[in-house]
PDB file of N, CA and C in Angstrom:
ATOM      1  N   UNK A   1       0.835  -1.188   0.000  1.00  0.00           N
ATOM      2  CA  UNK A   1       0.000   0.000   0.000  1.00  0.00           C
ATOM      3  C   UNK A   1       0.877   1.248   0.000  1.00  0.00           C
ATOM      4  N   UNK A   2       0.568   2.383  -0.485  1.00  0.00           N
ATOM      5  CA  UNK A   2       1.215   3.288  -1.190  1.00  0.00           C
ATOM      6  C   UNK A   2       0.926   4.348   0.393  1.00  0.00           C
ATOM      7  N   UNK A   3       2.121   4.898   0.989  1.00  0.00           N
ATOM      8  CA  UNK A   3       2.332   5.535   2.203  1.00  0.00           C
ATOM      9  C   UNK A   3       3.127   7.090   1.679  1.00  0.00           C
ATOM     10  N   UNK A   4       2.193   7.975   2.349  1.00  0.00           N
ATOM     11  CA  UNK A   4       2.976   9.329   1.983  1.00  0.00           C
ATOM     12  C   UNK A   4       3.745   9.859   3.529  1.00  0.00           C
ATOM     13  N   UNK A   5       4.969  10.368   3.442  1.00  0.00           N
ATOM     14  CA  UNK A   5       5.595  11.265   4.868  1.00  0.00           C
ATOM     15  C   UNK A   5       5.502  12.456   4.239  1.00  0.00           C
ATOM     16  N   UNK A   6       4.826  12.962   5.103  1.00  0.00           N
ATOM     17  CA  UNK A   6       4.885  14.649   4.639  1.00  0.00           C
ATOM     18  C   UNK A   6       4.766  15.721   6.015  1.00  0.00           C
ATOM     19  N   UNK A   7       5.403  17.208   5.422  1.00  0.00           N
ATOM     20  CA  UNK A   7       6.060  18.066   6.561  1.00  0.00           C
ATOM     21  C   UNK A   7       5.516  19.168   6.171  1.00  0.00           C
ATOM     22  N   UNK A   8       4.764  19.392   6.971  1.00  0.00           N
ATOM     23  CA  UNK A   8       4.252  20.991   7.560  1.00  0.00           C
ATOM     24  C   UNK A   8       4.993  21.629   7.640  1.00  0.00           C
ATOM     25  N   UNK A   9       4.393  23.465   7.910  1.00  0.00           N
ATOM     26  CA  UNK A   9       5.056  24.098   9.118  1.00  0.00           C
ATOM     27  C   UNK A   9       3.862  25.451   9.461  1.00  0.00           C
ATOM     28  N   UNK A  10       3.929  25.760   9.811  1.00  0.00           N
ATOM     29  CA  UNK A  10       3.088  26.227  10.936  1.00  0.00           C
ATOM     30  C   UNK A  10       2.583  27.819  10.210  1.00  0.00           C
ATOM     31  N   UNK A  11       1.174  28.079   9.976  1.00  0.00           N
ATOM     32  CA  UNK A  11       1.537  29.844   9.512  1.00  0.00           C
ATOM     33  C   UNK A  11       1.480  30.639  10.629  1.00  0.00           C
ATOM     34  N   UNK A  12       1.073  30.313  11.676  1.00  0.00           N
ATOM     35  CA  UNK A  12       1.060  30.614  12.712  1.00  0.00           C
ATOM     36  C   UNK A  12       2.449  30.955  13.509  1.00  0.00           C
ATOM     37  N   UNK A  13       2.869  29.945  13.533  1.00  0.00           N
ATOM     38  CA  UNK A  13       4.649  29.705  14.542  1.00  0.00           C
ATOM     39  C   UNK A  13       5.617  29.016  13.052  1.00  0.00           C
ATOM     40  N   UNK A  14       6.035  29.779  12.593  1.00  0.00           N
ATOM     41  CA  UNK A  14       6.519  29.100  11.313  1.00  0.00           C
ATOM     42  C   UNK A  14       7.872  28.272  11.799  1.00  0.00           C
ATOM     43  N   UNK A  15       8.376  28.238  13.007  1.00  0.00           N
ATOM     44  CA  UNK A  15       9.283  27.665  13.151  1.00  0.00           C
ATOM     45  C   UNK A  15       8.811  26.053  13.857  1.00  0.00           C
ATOM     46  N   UNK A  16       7.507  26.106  13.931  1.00  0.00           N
ATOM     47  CA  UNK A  16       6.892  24.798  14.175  1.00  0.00           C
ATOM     48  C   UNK A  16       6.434  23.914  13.162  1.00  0.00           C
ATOM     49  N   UNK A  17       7.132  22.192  13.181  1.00  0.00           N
ATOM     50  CA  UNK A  17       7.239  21.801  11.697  1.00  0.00           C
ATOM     51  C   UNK A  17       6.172  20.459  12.645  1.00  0.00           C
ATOM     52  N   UNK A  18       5.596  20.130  11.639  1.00  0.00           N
ATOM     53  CA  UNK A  18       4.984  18.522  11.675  1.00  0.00           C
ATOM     54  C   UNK A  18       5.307  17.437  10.357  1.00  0.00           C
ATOM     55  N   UNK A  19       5.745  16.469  11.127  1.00  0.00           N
ATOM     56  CA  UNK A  19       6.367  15.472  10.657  1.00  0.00           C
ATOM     57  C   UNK A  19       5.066  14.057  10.528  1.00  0.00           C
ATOM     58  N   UNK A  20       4.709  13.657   9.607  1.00  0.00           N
ATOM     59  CA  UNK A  20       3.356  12.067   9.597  1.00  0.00           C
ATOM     60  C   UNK A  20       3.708  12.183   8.646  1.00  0.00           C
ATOM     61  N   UNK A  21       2.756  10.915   8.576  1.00  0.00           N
ATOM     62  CA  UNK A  21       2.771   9.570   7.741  1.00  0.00           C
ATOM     63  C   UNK A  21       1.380   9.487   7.243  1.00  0.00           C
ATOM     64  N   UNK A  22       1.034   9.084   5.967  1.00  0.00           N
ATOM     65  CA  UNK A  22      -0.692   9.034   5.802  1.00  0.00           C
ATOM     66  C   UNK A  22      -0.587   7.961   4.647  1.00  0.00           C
ATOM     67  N   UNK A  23      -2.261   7.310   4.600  1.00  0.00           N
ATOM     68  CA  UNK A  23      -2.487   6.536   3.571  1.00  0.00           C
ATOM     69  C   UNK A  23      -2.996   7.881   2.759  1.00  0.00           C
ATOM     70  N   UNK A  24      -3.348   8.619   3.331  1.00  0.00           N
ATOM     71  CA  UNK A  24      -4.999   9.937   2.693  1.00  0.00           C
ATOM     72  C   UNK A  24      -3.584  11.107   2.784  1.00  0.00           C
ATOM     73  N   UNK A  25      -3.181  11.598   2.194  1.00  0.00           N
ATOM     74  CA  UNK A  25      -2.853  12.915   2.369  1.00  0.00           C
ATOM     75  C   UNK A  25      -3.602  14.152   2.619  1.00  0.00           C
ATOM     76  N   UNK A  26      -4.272  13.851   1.439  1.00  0.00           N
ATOM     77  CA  UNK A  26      -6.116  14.913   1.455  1.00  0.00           C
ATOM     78  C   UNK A  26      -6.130  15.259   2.452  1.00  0.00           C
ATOM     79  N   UNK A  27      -6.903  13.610   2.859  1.00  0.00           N
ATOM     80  CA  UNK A  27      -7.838  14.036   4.062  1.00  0.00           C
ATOM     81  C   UNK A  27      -6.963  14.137   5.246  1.00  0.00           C
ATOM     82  N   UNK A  28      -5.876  13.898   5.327  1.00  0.00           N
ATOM     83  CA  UNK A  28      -4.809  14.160   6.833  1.00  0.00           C
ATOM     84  C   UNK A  28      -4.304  15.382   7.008  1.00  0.00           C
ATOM     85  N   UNK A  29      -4.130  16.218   5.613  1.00  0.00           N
ATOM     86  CA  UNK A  29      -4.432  17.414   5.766  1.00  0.00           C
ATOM     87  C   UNK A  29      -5.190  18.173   6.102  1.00  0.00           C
ATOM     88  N   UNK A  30      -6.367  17.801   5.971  1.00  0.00           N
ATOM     89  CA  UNK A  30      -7.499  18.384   6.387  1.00  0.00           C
ATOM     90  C   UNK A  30      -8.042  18.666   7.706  1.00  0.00           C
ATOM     91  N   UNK A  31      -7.359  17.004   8.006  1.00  0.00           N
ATOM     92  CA  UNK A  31      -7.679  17.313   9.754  1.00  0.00           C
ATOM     93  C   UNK A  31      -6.689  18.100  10.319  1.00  0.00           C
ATOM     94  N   UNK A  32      -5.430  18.413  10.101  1.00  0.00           N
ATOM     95  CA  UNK A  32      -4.790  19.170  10.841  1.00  0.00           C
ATOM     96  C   UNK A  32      -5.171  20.068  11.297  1.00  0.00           C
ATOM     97  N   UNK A  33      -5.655  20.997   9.586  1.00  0.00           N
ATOM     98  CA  UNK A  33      -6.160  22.539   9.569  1.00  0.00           C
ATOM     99  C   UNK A  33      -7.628  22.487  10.494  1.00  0.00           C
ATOM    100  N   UNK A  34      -8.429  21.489  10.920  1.00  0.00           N
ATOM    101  CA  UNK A  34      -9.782  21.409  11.155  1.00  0.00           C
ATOM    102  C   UNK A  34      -9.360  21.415  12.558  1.00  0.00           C
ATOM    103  N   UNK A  35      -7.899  21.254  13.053  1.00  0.00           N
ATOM    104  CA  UNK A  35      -7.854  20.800  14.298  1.00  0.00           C
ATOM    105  C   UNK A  35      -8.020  20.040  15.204  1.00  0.00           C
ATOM    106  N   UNK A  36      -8.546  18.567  14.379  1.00  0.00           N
ATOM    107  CA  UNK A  36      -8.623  17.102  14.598  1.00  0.00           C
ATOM    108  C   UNK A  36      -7.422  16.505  15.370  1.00  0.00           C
ATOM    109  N   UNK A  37      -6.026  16.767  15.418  1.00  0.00           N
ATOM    110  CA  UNK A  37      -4.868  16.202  15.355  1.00  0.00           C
ATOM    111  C   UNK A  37      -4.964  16.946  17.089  1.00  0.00           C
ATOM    112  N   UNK A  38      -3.868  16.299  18.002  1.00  0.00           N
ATOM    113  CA  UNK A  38      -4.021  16.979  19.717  1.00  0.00           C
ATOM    114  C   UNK A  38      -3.057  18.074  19.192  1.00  0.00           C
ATOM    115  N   UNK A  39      -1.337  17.687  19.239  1.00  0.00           N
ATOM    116  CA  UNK A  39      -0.778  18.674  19.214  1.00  0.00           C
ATOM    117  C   UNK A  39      -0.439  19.744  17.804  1.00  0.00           C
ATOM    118  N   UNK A  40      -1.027  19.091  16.398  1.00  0.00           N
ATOM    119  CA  UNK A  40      -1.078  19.873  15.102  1.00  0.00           C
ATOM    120  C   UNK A  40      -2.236  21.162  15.755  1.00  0.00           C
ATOM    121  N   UNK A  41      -3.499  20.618  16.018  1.00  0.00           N
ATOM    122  CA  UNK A  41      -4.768  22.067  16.321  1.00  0.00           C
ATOM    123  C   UNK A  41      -3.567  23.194  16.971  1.00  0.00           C
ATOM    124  N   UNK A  42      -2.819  22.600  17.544  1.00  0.00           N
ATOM    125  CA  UNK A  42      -2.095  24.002  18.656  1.00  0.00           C
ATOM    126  C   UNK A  42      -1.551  25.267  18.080  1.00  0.00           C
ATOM    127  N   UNK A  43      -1.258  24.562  16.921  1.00  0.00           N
ATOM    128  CA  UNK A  43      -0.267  25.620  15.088  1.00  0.00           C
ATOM    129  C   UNK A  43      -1.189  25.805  14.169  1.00  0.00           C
ATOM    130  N   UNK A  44      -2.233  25.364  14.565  1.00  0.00           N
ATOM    131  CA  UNK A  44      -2.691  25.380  13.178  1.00  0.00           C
ATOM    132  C   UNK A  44      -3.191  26.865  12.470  1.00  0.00           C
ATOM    133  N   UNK A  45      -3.667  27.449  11.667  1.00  0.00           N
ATOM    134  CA  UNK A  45      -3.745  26.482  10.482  1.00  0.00           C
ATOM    135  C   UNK A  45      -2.109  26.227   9.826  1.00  0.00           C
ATOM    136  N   UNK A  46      -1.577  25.038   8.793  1.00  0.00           N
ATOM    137  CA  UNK A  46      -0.330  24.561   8.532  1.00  0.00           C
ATOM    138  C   UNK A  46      -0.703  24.616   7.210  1.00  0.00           C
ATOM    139  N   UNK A  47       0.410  24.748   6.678  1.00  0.00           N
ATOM    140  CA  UNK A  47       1.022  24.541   4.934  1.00  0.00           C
ATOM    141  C   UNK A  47       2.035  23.398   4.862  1.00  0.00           C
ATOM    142  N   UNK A  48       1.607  22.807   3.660  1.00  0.00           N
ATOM    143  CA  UNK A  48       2.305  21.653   3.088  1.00  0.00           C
ATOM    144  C   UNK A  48       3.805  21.982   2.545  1.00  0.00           C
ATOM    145  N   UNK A  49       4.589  21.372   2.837  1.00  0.00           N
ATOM    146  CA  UNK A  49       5.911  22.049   2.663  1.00  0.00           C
ATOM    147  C   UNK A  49       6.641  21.158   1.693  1.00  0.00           C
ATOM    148  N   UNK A  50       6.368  19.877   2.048  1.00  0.00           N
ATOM    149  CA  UNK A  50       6.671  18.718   1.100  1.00  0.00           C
ATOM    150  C   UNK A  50       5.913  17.340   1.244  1.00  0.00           C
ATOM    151  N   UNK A  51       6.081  16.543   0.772  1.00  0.00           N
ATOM    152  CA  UNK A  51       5.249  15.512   1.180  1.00  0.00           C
ATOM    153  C   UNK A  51       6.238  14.273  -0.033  1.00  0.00           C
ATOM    154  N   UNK A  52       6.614  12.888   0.244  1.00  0.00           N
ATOM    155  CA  UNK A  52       7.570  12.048  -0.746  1.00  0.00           C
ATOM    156  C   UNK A  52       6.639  10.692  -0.229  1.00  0.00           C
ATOM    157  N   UNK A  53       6.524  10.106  -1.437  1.00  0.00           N
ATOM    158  CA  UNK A  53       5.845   9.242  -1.719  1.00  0.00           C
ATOM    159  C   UNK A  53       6.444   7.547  -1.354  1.00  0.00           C
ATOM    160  N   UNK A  54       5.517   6.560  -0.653  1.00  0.00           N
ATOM    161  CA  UNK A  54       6.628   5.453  -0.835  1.00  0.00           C
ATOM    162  C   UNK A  54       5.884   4.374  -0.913  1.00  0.00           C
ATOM    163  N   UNK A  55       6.173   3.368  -2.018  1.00  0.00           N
ATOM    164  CA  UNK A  55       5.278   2.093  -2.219  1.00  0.00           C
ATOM    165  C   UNK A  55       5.234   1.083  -1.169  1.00  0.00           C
ATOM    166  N   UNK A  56       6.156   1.359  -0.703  1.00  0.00           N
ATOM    167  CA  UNK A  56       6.088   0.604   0.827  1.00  0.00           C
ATOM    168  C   UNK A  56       5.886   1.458   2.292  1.00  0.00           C
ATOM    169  N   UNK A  57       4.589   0.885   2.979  1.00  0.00           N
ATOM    170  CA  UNK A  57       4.163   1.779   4.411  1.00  0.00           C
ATOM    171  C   UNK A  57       5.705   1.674   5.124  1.00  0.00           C
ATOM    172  N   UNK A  58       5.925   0.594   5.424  1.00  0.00           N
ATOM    173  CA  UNK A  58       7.476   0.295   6.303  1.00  0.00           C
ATOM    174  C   UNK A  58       8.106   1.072   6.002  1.00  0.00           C
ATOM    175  N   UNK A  59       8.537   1.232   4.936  1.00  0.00           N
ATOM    176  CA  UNK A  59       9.426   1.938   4.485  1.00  0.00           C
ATOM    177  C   UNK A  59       9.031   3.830   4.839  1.00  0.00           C
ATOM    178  N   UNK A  60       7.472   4.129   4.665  1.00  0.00           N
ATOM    179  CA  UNK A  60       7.258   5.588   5.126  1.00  0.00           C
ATOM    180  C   UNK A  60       7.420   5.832   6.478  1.00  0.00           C
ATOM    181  N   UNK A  61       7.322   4.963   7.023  1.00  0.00           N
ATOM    182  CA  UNK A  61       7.514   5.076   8.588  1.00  0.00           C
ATOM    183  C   UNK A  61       8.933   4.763   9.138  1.00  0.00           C
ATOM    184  N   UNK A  62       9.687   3.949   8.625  1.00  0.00           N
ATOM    185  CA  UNK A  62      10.518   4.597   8.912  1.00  0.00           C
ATOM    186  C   UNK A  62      11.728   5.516   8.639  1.00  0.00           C
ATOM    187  N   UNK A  63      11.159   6.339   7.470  1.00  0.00           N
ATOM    188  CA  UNK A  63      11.618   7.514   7.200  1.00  0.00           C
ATOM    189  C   UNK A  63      11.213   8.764   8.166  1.00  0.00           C
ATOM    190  N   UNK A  64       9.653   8.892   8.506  1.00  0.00           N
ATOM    191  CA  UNK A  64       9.374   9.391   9.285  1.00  0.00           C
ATOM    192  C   UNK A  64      10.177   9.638  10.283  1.00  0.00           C
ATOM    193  N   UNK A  65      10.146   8.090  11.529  1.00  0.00           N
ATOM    194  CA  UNK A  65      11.473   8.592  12.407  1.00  0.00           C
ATOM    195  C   UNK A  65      12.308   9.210  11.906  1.00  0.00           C
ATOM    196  N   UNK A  66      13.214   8.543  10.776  1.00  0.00           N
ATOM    197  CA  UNK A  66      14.535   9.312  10.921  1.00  0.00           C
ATOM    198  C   UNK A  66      14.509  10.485  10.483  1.00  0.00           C
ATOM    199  N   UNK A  67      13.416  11.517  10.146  1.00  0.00           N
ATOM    200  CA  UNK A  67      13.686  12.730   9.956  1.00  0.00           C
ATOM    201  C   UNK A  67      13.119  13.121  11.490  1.00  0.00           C
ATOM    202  N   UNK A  68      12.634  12.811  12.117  1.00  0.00           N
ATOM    203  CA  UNK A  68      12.514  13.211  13.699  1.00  0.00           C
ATOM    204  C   UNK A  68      13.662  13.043  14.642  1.00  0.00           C
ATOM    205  N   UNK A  69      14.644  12.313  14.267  1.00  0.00           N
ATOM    206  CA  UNK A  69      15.656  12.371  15.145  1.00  0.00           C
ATOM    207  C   UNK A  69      17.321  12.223  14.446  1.00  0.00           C
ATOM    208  N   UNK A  70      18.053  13.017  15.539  1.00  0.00           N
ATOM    209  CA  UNK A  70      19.231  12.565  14.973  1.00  0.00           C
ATOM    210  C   UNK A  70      20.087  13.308  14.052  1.00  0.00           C
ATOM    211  N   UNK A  71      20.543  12.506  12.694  1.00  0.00           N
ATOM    212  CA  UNK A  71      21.055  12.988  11.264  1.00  0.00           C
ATOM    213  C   UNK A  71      20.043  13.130  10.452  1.00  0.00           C
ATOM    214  N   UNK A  72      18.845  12.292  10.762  1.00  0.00           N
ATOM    215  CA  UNK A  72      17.572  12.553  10.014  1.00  0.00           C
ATOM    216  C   UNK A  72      16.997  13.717  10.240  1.00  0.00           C
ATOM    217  N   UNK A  73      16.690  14.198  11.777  1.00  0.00           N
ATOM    218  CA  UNK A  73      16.537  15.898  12.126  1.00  0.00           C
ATOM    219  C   UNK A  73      17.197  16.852  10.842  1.00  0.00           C
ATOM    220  N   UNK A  74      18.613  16.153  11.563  1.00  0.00           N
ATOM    221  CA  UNK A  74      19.825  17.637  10.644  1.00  0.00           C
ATOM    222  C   UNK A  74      19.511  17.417   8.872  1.00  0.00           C
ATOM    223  N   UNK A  75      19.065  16.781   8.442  1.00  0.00           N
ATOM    224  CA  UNK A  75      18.858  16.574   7.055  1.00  0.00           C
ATOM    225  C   UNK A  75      17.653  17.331   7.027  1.00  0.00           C
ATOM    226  N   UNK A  76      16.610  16.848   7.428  1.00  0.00           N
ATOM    227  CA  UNK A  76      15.695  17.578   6.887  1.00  0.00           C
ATOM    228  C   UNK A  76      15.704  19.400   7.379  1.00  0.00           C
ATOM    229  N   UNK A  77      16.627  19.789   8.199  1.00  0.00           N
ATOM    230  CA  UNK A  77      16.523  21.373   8.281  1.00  0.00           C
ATOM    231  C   UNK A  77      17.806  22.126   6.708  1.00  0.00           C
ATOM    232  N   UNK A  78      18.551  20.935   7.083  1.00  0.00           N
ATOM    233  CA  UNK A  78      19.345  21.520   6.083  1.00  0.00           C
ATOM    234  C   UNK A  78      18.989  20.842   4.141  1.00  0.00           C
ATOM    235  N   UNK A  79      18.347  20.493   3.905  1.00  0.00           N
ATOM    236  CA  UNK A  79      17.492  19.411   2.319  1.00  0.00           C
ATOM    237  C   UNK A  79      16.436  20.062   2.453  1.00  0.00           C
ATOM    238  N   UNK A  80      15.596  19.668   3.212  1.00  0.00           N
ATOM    239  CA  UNK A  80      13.947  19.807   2.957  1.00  0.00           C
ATOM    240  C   UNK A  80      13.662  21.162   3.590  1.00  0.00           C
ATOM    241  N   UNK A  81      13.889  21.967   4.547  1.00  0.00           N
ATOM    242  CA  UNK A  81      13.883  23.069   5.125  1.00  0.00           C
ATOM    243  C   UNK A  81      14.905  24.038   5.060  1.00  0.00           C
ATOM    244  N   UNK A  82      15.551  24.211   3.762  1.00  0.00           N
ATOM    245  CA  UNK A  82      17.066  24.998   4.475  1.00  0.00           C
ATOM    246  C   UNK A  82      16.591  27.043   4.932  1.00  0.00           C
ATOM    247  N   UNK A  83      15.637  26.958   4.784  1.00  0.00           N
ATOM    248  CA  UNK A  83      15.240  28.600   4.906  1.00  0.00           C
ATOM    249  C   UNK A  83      14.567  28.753   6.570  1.00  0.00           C
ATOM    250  N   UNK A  84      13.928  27.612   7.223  1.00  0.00           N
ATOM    251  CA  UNK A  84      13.697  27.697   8.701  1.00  0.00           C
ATOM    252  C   UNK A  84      14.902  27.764   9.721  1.00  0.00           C
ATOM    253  N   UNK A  85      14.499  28.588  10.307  1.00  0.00           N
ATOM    254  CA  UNK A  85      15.592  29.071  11.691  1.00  0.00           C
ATOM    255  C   UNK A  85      15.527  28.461  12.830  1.00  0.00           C
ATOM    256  N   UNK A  86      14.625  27.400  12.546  1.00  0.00           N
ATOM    257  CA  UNK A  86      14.682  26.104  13.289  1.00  0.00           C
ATOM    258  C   UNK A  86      13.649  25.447  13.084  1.00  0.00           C
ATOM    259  N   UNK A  87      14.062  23.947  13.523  1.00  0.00           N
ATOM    260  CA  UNK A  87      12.935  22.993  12.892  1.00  0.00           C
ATOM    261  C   UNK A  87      13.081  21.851  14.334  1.00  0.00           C
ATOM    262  N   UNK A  88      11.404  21.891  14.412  1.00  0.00           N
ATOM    263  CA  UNK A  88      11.587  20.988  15.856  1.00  0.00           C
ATOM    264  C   UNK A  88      10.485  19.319  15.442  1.00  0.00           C
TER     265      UNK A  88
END
C-alpha cells in the first residue's frame, strides 16, 4: 500500500514543523487545519511544505522517524527546510 511522509510548518509559529505519515494525504491534511490532530490544532492552520511518496508503508515510517531524530533531524533542516531558523 502506497504511504505518503509529509512536513508541515506552521503559519502561525513558522518555526513549528509537523512530521506524519498518511495513507490519505487529502484528508490528513485536512484534519490538521480542522484541528482534529491533539498537538497539530495548537499551530494550526499549517502549509504543506513537502510531502515524498513510498510504495512501501514500512518503508514511510521509517523515514518518518529518521527525519525526527538525529542525522535525520539535521537533514531535513538543512534538504527539505534549508530557509527555517529552526525545525523541531
Amino acid at each position: 500500500m502506497v504511504s505518503t511522509v509529509y512536513i508541515l510548518t506552521s503559519y502561525r509559529d513558522p518555526n513549528k514543523v509537523y512530521i506524519g505519515t498518511s495513507d490519505n494525504l487529502n484528508r490528513r491534511f485536512i484534519e490538521h487545519n480542522r484541528k482534529k490532530s491533539s498537538y497539530s490544532k495548537l499551530y494550526a492552520p499549517w502549509k504543506l511544505e513537502t510531502s515524498i511518496t513510498f510504495s512501501d508503508k514500512q518503508l514511510a515510517i521509517s523515514f518518518e522517524k529518521y527525519l525526527k531524530h538525529g542525522s535525520g533531524h539535521a537533514f531535513l533542516k538543512k534538504r527539505l527546510l534549508p530557509n527555517m531558523i529552526k525545525a523541531k
